[in-house]
Structures are given as C-alpha cells and as structure tokens.
Protein backbone atom coordinates (compact mmCIF):
# COMPACT_ATOMS: atom_id res chain seq x y z
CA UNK A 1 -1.29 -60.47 -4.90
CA UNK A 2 2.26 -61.62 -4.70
CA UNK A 3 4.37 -59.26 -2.11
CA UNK A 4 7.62 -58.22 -1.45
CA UNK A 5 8.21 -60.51 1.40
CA UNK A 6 7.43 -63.14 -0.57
CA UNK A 7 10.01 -62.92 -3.07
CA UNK A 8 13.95 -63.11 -2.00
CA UNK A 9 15.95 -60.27 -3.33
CA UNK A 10 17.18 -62.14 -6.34
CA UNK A 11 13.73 -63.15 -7.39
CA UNK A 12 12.75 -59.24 -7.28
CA UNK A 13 15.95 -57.80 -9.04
CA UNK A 14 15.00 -60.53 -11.85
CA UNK A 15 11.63 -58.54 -12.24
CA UNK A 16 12.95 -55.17 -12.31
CA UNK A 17 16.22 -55.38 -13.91
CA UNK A 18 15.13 -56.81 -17.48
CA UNK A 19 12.67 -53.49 -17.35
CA UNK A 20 15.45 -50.73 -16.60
CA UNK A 21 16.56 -48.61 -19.70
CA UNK A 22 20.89 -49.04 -20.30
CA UNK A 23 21.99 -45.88 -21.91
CA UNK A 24 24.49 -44.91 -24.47
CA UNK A 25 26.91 -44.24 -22.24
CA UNK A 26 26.64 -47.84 -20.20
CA UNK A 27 29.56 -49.25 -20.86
CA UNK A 28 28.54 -52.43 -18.40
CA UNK A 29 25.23 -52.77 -16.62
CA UNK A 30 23.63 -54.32 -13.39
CA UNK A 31 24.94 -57.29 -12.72
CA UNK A 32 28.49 -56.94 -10.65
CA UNK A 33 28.72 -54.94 -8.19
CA UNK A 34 29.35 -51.30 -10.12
CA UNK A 35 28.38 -50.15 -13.02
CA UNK A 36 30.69 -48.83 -15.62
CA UNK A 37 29.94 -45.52 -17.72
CA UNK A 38 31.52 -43.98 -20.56
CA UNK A 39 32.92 -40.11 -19.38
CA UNK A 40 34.11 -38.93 -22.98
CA UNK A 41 34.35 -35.33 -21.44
CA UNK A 42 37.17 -36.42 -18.73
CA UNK A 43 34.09 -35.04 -16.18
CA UNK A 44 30.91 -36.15 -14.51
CA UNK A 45 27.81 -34.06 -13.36
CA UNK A 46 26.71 -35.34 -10.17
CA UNK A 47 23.23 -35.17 -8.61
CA UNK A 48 21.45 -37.09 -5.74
CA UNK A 49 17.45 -36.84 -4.42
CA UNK A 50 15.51 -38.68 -2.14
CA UNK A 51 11.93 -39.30 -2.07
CA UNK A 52 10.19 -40.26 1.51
CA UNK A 53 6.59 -41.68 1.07
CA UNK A 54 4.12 -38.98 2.86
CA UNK A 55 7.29 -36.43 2.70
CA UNK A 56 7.41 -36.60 -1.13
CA UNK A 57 4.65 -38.56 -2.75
CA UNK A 58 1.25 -40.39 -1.26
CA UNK A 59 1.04 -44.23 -1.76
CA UNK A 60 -2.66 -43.45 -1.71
CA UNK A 61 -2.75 -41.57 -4.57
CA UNK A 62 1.20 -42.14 -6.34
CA UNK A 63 1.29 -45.78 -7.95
CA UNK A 64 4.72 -46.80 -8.17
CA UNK A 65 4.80 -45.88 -11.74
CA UNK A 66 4.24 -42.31 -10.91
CA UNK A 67 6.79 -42.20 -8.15
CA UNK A 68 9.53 -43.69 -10.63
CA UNK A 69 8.69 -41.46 -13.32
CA UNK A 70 8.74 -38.34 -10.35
CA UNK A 71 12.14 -39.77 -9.40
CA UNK A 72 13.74 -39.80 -12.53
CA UNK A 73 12.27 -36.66 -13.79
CA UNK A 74 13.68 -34.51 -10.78
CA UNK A 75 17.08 -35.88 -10.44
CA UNK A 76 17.27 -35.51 -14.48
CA UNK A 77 16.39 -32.16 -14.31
CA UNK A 78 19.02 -31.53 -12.15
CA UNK A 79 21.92 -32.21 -14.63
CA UNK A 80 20.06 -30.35 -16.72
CA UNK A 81 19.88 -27.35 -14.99
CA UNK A 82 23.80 -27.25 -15.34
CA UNK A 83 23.84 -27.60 -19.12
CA UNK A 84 24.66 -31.05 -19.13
CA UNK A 85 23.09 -34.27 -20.69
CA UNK A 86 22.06 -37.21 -18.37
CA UNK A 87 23.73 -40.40 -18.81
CA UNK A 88 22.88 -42.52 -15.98
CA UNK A 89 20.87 -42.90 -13.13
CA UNK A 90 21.23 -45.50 -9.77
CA UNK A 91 18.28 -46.21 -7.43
CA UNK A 92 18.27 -47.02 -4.02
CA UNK A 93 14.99 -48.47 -2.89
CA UNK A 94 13.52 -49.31 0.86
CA UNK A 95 10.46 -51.09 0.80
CA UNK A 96 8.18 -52.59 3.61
CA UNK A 97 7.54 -56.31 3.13
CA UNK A 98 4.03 -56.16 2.43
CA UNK A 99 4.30 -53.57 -0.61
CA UNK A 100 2.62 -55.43 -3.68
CA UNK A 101 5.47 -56.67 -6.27
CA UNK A 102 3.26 -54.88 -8.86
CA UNK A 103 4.41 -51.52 -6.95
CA UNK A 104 7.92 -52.22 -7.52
CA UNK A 105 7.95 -53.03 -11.32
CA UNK A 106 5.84 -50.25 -11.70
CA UNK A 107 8.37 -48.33 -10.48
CA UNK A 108 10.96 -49.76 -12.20
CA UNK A 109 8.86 -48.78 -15.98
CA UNK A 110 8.19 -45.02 -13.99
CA UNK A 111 12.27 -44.64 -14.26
CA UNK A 112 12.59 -46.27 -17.50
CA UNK A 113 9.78 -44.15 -18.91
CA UNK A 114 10.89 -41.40 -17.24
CA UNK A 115 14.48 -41.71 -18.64
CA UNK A 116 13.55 -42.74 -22.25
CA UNK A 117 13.13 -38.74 -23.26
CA UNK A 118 16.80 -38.08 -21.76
CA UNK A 119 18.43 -41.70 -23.26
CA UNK A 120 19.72 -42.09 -20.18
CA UNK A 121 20.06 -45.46 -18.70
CA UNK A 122 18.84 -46.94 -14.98
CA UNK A 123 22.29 -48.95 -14.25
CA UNK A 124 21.98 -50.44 -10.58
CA UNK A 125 21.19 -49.40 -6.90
CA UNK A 126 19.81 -51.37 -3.78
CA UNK A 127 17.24 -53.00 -2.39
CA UNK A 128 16.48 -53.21 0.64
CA UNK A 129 13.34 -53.20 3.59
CA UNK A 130 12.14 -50.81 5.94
CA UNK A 131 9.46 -49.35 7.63
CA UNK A 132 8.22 -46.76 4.51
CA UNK A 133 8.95 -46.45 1.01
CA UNK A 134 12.00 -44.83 -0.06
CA UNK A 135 13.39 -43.64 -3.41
CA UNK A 136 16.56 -42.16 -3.93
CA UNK A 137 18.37 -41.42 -7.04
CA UNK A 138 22.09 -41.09 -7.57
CA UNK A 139 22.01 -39.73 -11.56
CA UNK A 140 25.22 -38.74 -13.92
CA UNK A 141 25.39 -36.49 -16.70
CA UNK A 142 27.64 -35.65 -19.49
CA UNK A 143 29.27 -31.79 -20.15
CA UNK A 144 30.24 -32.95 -23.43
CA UNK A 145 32.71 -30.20 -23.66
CA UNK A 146 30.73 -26.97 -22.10
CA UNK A 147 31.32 -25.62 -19.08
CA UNK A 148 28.84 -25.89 -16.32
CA UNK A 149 25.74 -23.01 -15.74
CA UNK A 150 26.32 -22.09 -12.34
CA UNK A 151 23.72 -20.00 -10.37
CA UNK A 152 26.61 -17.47 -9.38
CA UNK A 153 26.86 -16.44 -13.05
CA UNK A 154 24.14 -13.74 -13.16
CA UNK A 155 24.92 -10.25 -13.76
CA UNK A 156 22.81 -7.15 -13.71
CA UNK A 157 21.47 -6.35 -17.21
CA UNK A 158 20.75 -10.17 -18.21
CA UNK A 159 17.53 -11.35 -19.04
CA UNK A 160 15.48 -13.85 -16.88
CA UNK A 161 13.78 -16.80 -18.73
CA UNK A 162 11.97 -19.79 -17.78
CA UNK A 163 11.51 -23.08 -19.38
CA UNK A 164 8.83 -25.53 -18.55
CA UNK A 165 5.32 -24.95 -16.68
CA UNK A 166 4.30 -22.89 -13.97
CA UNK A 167 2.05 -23.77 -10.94
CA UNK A 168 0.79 -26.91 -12.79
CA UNK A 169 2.14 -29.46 -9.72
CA UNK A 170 1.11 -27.57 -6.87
CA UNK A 171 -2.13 -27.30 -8.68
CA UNK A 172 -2.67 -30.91 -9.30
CA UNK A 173 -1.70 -31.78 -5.51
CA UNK A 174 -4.09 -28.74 -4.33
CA UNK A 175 -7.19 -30.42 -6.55
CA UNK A 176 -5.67 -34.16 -4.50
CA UNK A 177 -5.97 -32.28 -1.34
CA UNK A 178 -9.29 -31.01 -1.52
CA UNK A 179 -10.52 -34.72 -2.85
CA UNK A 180 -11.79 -32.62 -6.19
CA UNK A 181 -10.13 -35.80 -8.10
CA UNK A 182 -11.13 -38.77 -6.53
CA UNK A 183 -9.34 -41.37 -8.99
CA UNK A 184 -6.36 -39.98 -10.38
CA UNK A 185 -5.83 -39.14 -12.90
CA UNK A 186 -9.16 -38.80 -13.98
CA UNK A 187 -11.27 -35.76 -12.36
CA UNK A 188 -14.99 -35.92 -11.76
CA UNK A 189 -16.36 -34.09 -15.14
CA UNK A 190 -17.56 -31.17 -13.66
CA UNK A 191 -18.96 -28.41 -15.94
CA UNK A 192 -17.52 -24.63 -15.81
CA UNK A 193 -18.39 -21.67 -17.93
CA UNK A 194 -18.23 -21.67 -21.70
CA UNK A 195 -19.04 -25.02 -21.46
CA UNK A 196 -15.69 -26.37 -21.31
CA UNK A 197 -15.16 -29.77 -19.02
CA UNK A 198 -12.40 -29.82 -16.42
CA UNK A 199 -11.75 -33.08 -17.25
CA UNK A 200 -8.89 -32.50 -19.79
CA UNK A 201 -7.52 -29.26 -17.81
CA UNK A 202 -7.43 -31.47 -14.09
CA UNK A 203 -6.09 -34.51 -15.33
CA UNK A 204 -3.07 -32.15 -17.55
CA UNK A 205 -2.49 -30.98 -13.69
CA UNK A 206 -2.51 -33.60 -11.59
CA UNK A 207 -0.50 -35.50 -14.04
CA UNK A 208 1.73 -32.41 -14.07
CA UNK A 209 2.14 -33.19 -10.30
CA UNK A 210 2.32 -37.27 -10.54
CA UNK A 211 4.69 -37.36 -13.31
CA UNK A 212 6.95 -33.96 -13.74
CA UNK A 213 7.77 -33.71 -17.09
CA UNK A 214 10.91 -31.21 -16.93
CA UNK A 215 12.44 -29.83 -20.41
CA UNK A 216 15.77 -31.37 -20.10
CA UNK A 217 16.14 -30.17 -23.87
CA UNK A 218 15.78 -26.49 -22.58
CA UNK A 219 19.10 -26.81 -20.26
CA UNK A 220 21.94 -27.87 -23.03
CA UNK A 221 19.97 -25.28 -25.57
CA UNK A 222 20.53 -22.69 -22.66
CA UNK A 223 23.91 -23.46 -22.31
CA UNK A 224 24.65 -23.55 -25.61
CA UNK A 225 23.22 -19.94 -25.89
CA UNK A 226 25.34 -18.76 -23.64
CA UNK A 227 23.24 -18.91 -20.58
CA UNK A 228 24.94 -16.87 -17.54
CA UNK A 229 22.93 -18.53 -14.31
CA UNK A 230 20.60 -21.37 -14.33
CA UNK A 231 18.97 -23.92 -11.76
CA UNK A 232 16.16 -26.18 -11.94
CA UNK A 233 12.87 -25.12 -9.89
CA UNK A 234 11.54 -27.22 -7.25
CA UNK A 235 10.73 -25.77 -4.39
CA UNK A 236 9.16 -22.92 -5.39
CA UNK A 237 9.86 -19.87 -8.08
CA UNK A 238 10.50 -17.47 -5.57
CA UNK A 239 12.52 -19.69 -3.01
CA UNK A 240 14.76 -20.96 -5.95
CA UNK A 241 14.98 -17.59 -7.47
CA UNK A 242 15.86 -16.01 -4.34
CA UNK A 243 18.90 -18.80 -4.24
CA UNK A 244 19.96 -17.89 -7.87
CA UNK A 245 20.07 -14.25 -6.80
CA UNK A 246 22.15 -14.89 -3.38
CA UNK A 247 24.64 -17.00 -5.51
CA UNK A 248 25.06 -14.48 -8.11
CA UNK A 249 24.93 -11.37 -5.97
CA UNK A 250 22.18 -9.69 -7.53
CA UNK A 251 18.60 -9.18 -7.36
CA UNK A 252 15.64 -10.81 -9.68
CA UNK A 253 12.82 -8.79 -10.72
CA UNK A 254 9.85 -10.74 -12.54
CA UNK A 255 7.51 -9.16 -14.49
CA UNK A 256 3.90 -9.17 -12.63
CA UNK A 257 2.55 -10.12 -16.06
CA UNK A 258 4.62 -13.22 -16.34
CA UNK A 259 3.38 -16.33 -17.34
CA UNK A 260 0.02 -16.01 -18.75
CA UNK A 261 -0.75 -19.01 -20.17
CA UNK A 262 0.00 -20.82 -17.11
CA UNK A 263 -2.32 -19.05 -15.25
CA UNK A 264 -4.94 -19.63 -18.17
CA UNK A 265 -4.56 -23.27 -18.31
CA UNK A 266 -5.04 -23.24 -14.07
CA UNK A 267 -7.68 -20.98 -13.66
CA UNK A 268 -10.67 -23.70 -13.63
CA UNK A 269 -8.89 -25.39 -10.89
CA UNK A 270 -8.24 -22.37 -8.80
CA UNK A 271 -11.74 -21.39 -8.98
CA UNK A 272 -13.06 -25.16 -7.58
CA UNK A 273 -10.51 -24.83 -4.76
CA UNK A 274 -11.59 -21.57 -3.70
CA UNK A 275 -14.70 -22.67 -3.46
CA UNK A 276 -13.53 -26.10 -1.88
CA UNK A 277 -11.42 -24.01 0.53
CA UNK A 278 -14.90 -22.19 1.52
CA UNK A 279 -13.51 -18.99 -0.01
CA UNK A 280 -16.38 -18.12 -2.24
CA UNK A 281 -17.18 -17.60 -5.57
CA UNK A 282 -13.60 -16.25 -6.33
CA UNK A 283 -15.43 -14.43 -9.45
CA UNK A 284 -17.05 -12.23 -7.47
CA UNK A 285 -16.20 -8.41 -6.52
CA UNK A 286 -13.67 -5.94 -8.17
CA UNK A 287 -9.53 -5.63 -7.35
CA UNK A 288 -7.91 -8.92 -5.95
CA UNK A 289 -10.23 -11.77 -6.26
CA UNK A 290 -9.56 -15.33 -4.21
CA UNK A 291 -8.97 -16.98 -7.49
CA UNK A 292 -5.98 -14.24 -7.66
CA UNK A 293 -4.44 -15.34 -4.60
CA UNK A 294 -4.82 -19.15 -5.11
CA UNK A 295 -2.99 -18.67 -9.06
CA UNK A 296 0.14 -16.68 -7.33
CA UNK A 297 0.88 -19.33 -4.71
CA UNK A 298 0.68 -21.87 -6.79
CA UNK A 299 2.82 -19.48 -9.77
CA UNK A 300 5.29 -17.76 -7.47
CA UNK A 301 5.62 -20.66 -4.76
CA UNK A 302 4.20 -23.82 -5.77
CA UNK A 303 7.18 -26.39 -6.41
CA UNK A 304 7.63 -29.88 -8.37
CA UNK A 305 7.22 -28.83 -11.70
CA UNK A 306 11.03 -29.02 -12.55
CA UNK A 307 10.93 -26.07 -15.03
CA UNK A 308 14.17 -24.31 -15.23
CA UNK A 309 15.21 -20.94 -14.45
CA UNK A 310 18.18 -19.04 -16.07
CA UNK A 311 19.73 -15.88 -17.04
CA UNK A 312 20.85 -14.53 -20.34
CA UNK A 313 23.09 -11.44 -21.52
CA UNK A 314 20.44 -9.03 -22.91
CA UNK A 315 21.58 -9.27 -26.19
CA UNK A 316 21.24 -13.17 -26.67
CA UNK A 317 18.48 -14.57 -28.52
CA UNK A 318 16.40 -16.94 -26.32
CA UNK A 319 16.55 -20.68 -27.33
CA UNK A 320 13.31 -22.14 -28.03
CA UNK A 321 11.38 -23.34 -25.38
CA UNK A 322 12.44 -20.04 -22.93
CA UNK A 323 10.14 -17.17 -22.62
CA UNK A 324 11.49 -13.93 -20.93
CA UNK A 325 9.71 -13.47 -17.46
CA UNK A 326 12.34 -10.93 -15.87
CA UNK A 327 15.67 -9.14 -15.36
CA UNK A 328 18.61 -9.04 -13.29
CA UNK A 329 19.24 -6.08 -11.46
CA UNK A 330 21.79 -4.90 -9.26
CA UNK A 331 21.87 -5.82 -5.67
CA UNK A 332 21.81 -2.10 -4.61
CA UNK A 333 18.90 -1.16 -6.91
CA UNK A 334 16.03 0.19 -5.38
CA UNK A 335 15.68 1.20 -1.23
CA UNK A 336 18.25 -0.08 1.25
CA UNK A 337 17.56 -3.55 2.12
CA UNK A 338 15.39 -4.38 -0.78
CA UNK A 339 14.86 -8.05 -1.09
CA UNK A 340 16.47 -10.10 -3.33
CA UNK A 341 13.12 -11.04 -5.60
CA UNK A 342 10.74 -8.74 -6.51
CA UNK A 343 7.86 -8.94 -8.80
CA UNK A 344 7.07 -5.71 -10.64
CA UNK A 345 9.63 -3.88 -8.41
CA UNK A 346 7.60 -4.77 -5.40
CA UNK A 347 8.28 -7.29 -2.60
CA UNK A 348 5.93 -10.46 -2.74
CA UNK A 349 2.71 -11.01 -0.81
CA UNK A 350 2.79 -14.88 -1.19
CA UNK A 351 4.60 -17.45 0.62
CA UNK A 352 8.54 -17.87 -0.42
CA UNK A 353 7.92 -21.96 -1.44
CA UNK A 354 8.75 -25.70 0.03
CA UNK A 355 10.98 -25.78 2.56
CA UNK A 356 12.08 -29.59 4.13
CA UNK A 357 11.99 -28.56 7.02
CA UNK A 358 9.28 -26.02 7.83
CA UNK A 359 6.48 -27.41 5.41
C-alpha cells in the first residue's frame, strides 16, 4: 500500500490530475496557478461546500470514490437550484499522511464521475495535510441568459413541486447506523413479505446516501418554466422549506399524501430499523404504526438527497421530472402565529432536519 506521505505533492497531483474531467467551458486547465473559464453570460453562479470526515461522511464506510462523487453532487446541485448549468468545479483537499494513495484517486474518479452527468469540468484546487480528511468544493455555473431562481420569489397561489427522491439518504445512513448493511453497498439478503429480497431496495438506498444523485436537469427545466422560488434540499424538507418560506414571506403547505412512491420504495428498510431500534414489529396495531414515524423523519427531515424544491404560478405546466407536493399560501393564512410549514394544514410532529451545529 503506497501512502500519502510517501509521495511528494507533485508525484500525487500527477495521479489525480490526468483523471479530472475539463469541461466545455475550460478555457485553460490545472497546471498554472488559476484556471481560466469561459463566462459567455457576462455572470458566474457561485457555490462553495465543505465536507469534514465523521461531520459529513465515514471513512469506515465512504471510500474515496463515494466521498468525491458526494462532493461533486452537492455543490452541483447547488447551481442548479438557481437555474443555472455547472461549468466548473475546484477542490481543496486535506489529507493525513497515512491515507492510502488509492483513497485519493478514488476520489479524484468520485468528482469526475460525479461531474460527467453535468459536463462540468474539475479544474484545480489544493493539496495539502492535516489531521482528518477534508473536501471542499468551490463550483461555477453558467446563467446562460436567465435570471437566477431565488428562494424570495414565492407567492401565495403557486404550486410547490419537488424534483429528485425523498428520504432515500437518510434511509441508507439509518440501515449504516444500525449495522443492517455490513459491506456497503451490498445488504445482507434478508427476506421480507411477498417474497421480495431487500437486497436491490437497501443497496438503491444506501447508494442514495453514498453517492447523491441530484437532478441537475430538473433546475434549468424549472427555470425555464418559469419557476418563482427554488433551492436545493439538504438538510432536511422541512428545514429547507421553512427557509424558502422565510425568504419569500409566505407559508408552505405540503400535502400529507405527498410522495408516495418514496415511501413505497423505503418501507422494507423502515420496518428492519424499527425492529433494529427495538421498536417492534412496526406492522402491528391500528392508527400510527412505528414504521409511520420512521418513513416521516426520514421524508419530512432526512437530508442529503439533493432533490430540489421550487415553486410555480398555478397555471404553469410542471416540467418533467417535478411532481406537485404542495402550495404556497399566505403568511397570514390560518391562526395567528401559524408556522411557516405545514403539512395538511397542520404543524409537524417530526424533527425540523440537519442542523451543523445542533446535530
């Protein structure tokens, strides 16, 4: 196993720079000091995100492919969210001495691979060592004549969609916690009813969780639409919501019946976590059942799947990919001091998301 210390810094960047993507819009690569990018649209769309190793990712169970390919995918998804196209993306990288070599390059093909669906290019950064693994991502994106989506644009009347996947990430991480998948990706093949193995359904997840897969198509078609309010969701549906809402000066009711599917394809996993978590056979008993309360955290406040949330006048056909899960409403509907998210006109009984912070 060759490691990091035993390398100089040139004989690293050799390995990971011949593996990074360059872009349409590179007009010069790594190799000086600065890149160079093309801005046809006179402006750039800015984004930044860090990644702290057991903050934001596991070494235990994250190769560095899978931390690359999170990188890219939430920093992309944040140019998205403002109806732009990514360009470019820079990575800054701290690494202890005795990380294998094979970690690095891996991460280096996570941000390629994780760029490819985007074009975008990986055009430079640093290098340098530390105590823990760091990863942050400096990423560009291109307007191309639009106007930005802000999250003050909502207005009372519009229509909430959502692009992407629900709960699928905080799923994944929940069946990592509860050591229900003790090689990711691959789950131990446990049997459920119907007959149907949770092999395909855990492994979906926990890649969900590994390697976000946000649809960075969804964000230009919203624009394009004539979105009103939009932001990419990673720290919960609720918490993110919640920040749409404050922005625009409104309030955001979801439908209680929102995202079925989602809550189809995580069902299996909710029930072996229940029972993991010692709550019981969540089946069991009429009204509310544990499996019930396991789905809405992870649908209303799990975080990391990079899905996006906007609003659209009523009248506006939704692109494809966006599925109506709510409305705007105005700030003063309802009782006096009604919160700013509700779900079927009711406050929520599950936690409000990620916070930095507090978690």
């Amino acid at each position: 196993m060759t490691r990091v210390r035993d390398l100089s810094e040139e004989q690293i960047l050799e390995r990971i720079l011949p593996l990074l993507p360059r872009g349409s819009a590179t007009l010069l690569g790594p190799g000086d000091d600065a890149a160079v990018l093309a801005a046809p649209d006179g402006r750039f769309v800015v984004s930044t995100d860090v990644l702290v190793e057991d903050r934001h990712f596991r070494a235990r169970w994250s190769t560095g492919y899978d931390v690359g390919r999170r990188a890219a995918a939430q920093n992309l998804a944040d140019i998205a969210a403002m109806g732009a196209r990514p360009t470019a993306l820079v990575t800054s990288l701290v690494v202890p001495g005795d990380t294998d070599v094979e970690w690095v390059t891996g991460l280096a093909r996570g941000l390629a691979d994780g760029c490819a669906p985007a074009g975008a290019g990986a055009v430079g950064g640093d290098l340098s060592g530390g105590p823990c693994l760091v990863v942050s991502v400096t990423v560009h994106g291109d307007l191309e004549g639009r106007p930005p989506v802000l999250r003050s644009g909502a207005r009372p009347g519009d229509v909430v969609a959502h692009a992407g996947v629900r709960g699928w990430s905080a799923a994944g991480l929940a069946l990592l916690e509860a050591g229900l998948v003790k090689e990711p990706p691959s789950p131990v093949p446990l049997e459920v009813s119907e007959g149907v193995l949770l092999e395909d359904a855990w492994e979906r997840l926990v890649s969900a969780h590994l390697r976000p897969e946000p649809p960075l198509a969804a964000g230009v078609a919203a624009a394009e639409a004539g979105a009103t309010a939009m932001l990419d969701l990673s720290d919960g549906l609720l918490r993110d919501a919640g920040r749409l809402a404050a922005a625009s000066g409104v309030r955001i009711d979801f439908d209680a019946g929102a995202f079925p599917a989602d809550r189809e394809e995580l069902r299996s996993a909710a029930r072996a976590v229940a029972a993991a978590s010692g709550l019981g056979d969540p089946g069991w008993g009429p009204g509310r059942s544990d499996v019930d309360g396991v789905l809405d955290g992870w649908i209303w406040g799990g975080g990391e799947d990079h899905g996006l949330l906007a609003t659209f006048p009523a009248d506006v056909p939704l692109p494809a990919g966006w599925s109506a899960v709510g409305r705007v409403l105005d700030a003063q509907a309802g009782s006096a001091g009604a919160p700013a998210v509700t779900i079927g006109g009711a406050e929520p009984d599950v936690g409000p998301g990620w916070d930095h912070f507090r978690a």
